[in-house]
Protein backbone atom coordinates (compact mmCIF):
# COMPACT_ATOMS: atom_id res chain seq x y z
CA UNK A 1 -5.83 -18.07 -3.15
CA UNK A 2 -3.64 -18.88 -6.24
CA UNK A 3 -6.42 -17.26 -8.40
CA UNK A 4 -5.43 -13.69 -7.48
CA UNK A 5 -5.31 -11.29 -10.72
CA UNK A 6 -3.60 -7.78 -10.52
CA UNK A 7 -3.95 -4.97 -12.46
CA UNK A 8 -3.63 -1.06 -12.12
CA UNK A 9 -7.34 1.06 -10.41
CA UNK A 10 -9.18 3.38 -12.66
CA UNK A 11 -12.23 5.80 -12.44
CA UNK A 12 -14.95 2.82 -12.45
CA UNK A 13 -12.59 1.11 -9.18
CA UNK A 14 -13.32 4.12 -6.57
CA UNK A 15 -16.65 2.54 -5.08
CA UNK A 16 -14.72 -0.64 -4.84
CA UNK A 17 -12.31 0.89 -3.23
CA UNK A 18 -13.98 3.00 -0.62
CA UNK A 19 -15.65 -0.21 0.78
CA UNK A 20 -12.47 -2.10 0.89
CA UNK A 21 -10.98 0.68 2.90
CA UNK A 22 -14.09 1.04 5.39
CA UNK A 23 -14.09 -2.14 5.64
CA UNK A 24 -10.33 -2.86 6.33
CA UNK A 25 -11.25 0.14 9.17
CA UNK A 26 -13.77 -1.77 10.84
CA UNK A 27 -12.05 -5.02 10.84
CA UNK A 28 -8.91 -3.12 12.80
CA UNK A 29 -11.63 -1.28 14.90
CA UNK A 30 -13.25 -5.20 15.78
CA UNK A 31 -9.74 -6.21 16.91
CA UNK A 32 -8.57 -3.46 19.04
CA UNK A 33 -6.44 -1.79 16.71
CA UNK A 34 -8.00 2.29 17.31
CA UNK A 35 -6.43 5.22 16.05
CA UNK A 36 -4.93 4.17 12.75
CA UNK A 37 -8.38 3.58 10.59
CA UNK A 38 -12.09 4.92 10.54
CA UNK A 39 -15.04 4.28 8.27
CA UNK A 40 -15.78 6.99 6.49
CA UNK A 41 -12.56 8.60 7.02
CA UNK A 42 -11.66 8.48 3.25
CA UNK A 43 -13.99 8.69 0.04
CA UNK A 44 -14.06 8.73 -3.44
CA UNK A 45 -11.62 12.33 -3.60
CA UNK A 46 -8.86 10.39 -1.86
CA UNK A 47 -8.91 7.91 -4.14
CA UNK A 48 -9.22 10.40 -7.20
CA UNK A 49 -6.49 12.17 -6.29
CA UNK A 50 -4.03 9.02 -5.76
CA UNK A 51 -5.17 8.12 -9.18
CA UNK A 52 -4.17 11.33 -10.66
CA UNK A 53 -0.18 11.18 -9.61
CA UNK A 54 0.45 7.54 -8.63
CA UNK A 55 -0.69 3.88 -8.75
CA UNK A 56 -3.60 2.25 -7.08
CA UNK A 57 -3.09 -1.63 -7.37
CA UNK A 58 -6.01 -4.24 -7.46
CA UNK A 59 -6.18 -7.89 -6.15
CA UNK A 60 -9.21 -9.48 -7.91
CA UNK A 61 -10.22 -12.90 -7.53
CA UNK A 62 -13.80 -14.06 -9.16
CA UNK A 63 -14.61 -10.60 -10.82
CA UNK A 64 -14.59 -9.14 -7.04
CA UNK A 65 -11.98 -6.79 -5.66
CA UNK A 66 -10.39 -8.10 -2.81
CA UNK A 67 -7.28 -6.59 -2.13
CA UNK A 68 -5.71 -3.24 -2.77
CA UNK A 69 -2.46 -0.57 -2.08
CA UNK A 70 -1.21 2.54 -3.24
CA UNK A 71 2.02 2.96 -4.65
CA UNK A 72 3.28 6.47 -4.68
CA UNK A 73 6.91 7.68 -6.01
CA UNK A 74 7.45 10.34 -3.19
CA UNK A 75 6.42 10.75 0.23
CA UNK A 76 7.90 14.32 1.63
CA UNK A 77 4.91 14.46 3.81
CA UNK A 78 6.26 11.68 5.77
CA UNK A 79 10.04 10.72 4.45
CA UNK A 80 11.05 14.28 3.44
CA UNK A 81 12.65 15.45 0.17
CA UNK A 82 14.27 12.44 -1.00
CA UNK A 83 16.28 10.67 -3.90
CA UNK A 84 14.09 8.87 -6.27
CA UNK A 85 15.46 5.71 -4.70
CA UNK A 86 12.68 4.09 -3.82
CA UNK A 87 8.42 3.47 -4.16
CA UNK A 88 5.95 4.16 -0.84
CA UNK A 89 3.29 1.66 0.03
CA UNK A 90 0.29 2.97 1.14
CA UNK A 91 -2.78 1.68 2.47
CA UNK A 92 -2.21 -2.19 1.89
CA UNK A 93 -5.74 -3.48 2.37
CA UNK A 94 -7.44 -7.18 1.42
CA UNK A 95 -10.61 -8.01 1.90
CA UNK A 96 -10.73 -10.37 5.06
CA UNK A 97 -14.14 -12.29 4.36
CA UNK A 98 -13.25 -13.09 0.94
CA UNK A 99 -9.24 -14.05 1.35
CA UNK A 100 -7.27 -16.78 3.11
CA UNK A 101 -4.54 -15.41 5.88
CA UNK A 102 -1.37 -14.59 3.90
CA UNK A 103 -2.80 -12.88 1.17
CA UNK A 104 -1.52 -9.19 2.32
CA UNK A 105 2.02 -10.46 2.20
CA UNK A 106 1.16 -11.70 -0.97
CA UNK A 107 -0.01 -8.36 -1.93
CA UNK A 108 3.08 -6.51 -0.23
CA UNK A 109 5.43 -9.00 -2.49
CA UNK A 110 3.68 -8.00 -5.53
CA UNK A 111 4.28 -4.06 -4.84
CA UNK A 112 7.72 -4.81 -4.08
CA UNK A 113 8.31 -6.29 -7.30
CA UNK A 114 6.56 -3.24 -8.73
CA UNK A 115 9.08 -0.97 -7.34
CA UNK A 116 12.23 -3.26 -7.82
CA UNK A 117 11.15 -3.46 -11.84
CA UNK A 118 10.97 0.60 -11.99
CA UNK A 119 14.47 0.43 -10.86
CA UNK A 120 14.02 1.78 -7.34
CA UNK A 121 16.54 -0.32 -4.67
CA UNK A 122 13.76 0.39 -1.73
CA UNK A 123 10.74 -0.02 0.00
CA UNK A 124 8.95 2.42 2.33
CA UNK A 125 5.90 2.63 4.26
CA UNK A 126 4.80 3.68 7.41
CA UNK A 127 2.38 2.90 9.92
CA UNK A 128 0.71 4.20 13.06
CA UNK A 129 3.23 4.64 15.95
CA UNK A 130 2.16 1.96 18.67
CA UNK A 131 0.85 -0.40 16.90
CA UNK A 132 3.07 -2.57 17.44
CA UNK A 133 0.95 -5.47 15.87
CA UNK A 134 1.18 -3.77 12.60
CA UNK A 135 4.99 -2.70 12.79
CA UNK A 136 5.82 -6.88 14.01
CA UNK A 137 3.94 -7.89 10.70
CA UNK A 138 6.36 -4.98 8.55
CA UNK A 139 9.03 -6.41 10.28
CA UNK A 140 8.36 -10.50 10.11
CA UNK A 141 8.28 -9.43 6.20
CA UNK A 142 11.45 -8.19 5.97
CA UNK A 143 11.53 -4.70 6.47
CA UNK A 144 13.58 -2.57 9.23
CA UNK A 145 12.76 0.47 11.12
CA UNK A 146 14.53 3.49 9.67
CA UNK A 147 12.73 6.46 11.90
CA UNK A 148 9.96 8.02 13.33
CA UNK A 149 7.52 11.07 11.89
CA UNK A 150 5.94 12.90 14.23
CA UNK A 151 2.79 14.96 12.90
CA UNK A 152 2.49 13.44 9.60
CA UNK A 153 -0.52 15.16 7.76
CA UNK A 154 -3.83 12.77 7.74
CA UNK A 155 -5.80 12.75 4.71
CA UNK A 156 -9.66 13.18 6.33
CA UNK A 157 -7.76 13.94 10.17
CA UNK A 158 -5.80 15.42 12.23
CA UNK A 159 -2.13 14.82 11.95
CA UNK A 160 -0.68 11.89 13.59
CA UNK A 161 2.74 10.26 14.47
CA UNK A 162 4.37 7.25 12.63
CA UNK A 163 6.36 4.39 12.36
CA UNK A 164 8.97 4.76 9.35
CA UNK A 165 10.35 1.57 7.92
CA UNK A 166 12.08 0.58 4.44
CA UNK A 167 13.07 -2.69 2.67
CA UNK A 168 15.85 -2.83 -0.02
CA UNK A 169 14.84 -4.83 -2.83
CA UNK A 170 16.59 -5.58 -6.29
CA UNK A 171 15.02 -5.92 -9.69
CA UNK A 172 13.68 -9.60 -9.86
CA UNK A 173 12.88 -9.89 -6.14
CA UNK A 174 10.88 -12.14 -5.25
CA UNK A 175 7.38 -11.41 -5.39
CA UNK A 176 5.79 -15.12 -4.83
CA UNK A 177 6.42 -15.64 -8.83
CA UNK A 178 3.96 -12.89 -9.91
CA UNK A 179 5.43 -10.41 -11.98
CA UNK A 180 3.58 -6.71 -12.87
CA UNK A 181 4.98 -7.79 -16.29
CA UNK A 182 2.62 -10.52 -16.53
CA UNK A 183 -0.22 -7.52 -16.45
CA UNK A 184 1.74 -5.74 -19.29
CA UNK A 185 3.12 -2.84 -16.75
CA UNK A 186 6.48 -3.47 -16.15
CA UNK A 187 7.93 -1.33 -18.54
CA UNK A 188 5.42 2.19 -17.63
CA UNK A 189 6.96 5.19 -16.47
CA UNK A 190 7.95 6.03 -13.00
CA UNK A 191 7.44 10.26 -12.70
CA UNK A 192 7.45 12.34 -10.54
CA UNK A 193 4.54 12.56 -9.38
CA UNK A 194 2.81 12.84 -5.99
CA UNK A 195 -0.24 12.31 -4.49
């Protein structure tokens, strides 16, 4: 899918984005993967209040949203106070009827290159402790386990424990030759702000 157009969420995205998210959850769900993901879990406020303090990236292809992540510029909840040193992936989603396989990684290259041209040297993220399907794909991708967070706070649940990994990258990284300059962002702000 070599069509794939990015560009920053807004108000008019959140619908989009609370059925991408549902149904990210109940592909996991179909495949075994419990515990990490449940329809329903998150709605529009979620979304709302990511858009107020960080970044929520789109993947569009045809007019129709098919891939999404947010992109915070702190995490204490789950990496503690921290120097600004580095951008925090969060919920990397496509849509899996609409995509080919490989287009997360393509999205995950694309926030990298997002944090690498804010000048930030690394990549976090974190995901649900035992799944190890989830933490092979983090790690086939480059990234390295750094840690473990036990009773992170859930947005919509109760807290659970998680995987901690990070990924150094360098301004100009490769992000499968598509730049957030290309969308006109490259040069916005990095605050800081949390969601």
């Amino acid at each position: 899918m070599n069509d794939l157009r990015f560009r920053l969420a807004d108000d008019a995205d959140i619908a989009d984005l609370v059925r991408l998210r549902d149904d990210a959850a109940r592909w996991m769900l179909a495949r075994g993967v419990t515990g990490q993901w449940r329809p329903g879990e998150l709605g529009g406020d979620h979304f709302r209040r990511v858009l107020e303090s960080g970044e929520i990236w789109l993947a569009e292809a045809a007019d129709r949203v098919v891939g999404a992540w947010e992109l915070w510029w702190e995490d204490e909840d789950a990496w503690g106070p921290r120097p600004p040193t580095a951008g925090y992936v969060h919920r990397l989603m496509v849509d899996h009827a609409a995509v080919p396989p490989g287009t997360g990684r393509r999205l995950l290259r694309v926030a990298e290159r997002r944090v690498a041209e804010a000048g930030r040297p690394l990549v976090r993220l974190d995901c649900l402790a035992g799944n190890e399907r989830l933490t092979a794909y983090y790690l086939d991708a480059g990234y390295r386990v750094v840690g473990r967070k036990e009773g992170k706070p859930q947005p919509g649940g109760a807290p659970k424990s998680f995987t901690l990994l990070e990924k150094a990258v360098r301004d100009g990284g490769d992000a499968g030759h598509v730049s957030v300059d290309a969308v006109g962002l490259a040069d916005r702000p990095v605050g800081e702000e949390t969601p």
